[in-house]
N, C-alpha and C. Protein backbone atom coordinates (compact mmCIF):
# COMPACT_ATOMS: atom_id res chain seq x y z
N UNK A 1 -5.93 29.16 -3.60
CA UNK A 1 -6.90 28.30 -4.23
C UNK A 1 -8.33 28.76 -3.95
N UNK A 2 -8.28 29.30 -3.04
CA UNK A 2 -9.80 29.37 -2.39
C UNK A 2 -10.58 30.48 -3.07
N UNK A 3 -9.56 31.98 -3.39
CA UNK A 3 -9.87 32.97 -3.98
C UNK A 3 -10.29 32.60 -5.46
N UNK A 4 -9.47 31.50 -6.04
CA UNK A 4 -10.01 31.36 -7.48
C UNK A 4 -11.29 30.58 -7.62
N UNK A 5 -11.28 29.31 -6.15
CA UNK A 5 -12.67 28.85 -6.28
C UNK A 5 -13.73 30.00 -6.13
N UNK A 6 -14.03 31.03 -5.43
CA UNK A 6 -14.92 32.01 -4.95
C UNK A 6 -15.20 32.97 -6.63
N UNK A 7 -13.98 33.30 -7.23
CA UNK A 7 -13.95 33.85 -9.01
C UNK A 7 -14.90 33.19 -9.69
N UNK A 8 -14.30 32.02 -10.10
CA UNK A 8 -15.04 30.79 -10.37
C UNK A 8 -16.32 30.51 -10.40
N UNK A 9 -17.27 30.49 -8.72
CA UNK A 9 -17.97 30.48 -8.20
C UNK A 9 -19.09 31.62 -8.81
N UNK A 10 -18.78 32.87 -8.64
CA UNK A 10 -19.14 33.71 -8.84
C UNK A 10 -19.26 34.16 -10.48
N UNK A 11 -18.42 33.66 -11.44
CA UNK A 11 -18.75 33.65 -12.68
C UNK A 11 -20.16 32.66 -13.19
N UNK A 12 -19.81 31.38 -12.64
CA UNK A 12 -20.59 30.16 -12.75
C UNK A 12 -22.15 30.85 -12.57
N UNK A 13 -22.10 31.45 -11.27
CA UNK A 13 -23.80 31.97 -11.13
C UNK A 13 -24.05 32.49 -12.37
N UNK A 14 -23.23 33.97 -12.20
CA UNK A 14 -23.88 34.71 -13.82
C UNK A 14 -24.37 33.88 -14.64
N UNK A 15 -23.21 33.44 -14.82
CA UNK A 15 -23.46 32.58 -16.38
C UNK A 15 -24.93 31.90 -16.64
N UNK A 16 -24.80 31.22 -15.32
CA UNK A 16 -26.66 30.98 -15.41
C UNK A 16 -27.45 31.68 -15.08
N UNK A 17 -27.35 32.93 -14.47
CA UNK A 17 -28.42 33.43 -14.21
C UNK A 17 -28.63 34.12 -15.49
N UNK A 18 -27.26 34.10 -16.24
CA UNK A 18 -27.56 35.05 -17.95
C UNK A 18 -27.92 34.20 -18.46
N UNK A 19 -27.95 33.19 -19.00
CA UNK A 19 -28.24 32.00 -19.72
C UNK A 19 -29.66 31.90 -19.54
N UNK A 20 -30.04 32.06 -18.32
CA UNK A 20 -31.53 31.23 -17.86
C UNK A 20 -32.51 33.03 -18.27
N UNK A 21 -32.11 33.70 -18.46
CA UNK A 21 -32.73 35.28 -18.58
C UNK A 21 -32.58 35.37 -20.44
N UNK A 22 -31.12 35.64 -20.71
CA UNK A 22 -31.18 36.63 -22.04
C UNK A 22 -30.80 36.15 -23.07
N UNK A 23 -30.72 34.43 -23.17
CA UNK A 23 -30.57 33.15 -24.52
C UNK A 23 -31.72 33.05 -24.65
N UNK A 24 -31.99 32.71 -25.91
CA UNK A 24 -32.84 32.29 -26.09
C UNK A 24 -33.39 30.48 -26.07
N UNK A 25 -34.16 30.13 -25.44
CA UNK A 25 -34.18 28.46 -25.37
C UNK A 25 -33.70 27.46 -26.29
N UNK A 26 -33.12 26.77 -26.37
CA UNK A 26 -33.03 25.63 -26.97
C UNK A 26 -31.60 25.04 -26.15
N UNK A 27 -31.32 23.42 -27.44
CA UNK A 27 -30.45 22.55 -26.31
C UNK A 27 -28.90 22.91 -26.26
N UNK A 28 -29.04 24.05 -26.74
CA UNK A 28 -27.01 25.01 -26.43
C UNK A 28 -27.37 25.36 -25.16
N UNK A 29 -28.72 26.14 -25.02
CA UNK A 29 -28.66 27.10 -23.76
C UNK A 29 -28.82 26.12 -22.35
N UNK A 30 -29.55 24.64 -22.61
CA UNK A 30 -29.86 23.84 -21.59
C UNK A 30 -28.51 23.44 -21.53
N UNK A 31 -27.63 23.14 -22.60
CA UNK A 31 -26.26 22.45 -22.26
C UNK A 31 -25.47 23.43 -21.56
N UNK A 32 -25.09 24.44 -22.06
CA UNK A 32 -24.55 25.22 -21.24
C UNK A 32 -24.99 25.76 -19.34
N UNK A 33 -26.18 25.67 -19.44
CA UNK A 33 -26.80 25.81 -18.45
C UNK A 33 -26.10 24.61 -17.36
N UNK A 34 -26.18 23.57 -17.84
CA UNK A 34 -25.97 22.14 -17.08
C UNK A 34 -24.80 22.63 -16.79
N UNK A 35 -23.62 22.70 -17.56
CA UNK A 35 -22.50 23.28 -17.55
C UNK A 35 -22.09 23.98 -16.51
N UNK A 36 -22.72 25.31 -16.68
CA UNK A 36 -22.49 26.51 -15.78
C UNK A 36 -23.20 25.88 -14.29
N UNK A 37 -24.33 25.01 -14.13
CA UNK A 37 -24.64 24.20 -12.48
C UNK A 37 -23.82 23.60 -12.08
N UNK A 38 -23.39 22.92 -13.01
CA UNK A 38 -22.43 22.23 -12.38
C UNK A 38 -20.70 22.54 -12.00
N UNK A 39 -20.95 23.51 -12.92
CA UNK A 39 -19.65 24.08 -12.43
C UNK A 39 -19.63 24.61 -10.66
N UNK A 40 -20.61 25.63 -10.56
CA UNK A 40 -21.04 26.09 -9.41
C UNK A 40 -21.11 25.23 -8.22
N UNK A 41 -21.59 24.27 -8.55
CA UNK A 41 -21.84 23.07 -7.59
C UNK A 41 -20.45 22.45 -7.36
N UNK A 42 -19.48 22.26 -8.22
CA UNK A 42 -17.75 21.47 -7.85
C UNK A 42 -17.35 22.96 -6.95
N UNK A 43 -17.48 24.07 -7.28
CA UNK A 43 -16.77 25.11 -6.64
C UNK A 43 -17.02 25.04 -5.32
N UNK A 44 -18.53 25.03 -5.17
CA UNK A 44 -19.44 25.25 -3.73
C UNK A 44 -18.46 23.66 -2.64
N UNK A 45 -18.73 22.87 -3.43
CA UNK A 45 -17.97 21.36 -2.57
C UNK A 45 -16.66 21.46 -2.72
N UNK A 46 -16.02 22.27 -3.13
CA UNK A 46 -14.12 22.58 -3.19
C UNK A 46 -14.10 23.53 -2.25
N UNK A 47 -14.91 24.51 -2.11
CA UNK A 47 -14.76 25.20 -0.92
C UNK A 47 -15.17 24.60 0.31
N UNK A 48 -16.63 24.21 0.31
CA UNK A 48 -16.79 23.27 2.00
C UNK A 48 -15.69 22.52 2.08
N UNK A 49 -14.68 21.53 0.88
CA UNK A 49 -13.75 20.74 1.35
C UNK A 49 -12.64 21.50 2.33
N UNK A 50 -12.20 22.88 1.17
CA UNK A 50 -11.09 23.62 1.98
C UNK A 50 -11.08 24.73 3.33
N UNK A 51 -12.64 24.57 3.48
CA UNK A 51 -13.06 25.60 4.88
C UNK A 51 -12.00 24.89 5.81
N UNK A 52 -11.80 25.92 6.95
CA UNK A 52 -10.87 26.21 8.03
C UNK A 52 -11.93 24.97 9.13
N UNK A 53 -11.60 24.32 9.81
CA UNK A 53 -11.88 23.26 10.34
C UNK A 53 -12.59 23.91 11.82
N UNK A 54 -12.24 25.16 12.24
CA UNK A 54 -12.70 25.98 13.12
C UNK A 54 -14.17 26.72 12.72
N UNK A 55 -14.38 27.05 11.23
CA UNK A 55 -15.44 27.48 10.92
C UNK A 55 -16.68 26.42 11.10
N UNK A 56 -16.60 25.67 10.74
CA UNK A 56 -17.78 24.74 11.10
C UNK A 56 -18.20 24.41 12.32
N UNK A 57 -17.46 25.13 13.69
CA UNK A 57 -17.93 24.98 14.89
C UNK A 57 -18.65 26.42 14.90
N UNK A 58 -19.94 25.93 15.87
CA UNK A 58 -20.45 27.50 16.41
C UNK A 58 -20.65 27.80 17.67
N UNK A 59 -20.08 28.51 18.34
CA UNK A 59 -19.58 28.95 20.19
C UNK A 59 -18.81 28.34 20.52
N UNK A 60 -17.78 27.55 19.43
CA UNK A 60 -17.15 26.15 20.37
C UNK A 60 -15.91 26.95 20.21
């Protein structure tokens, strides 16, 4: 699961970082945009959910 959230993750950026660069403006590119944040953003909180319970300690 984790590998496809990180795919996922990593498509989601592009997408906006292409969207926000080489579309041209209007409300497809803002919708999609929203789209592609928010996608990024469920991935980013599906992964903090499934981190290893040991990673969130540090020296411990």
């Amino acid at each position: 699961m984790k590998p496809l959230l990180w795919i996922i993750l990593s498509a989601a950026l592009a997408a906006n970082a292409f969207l926000g660069l080489a579309v041209e403006e209007s409300g497809l590119q803002v919708a999609l945009s929203v789209v592609a944040g928010f996608t990024a953003l469920a991935c980013g909180v599906g992964l903090w959910v499934l981190r290893d319970p040991h990673e969130s300690r540090s020296g411990t």
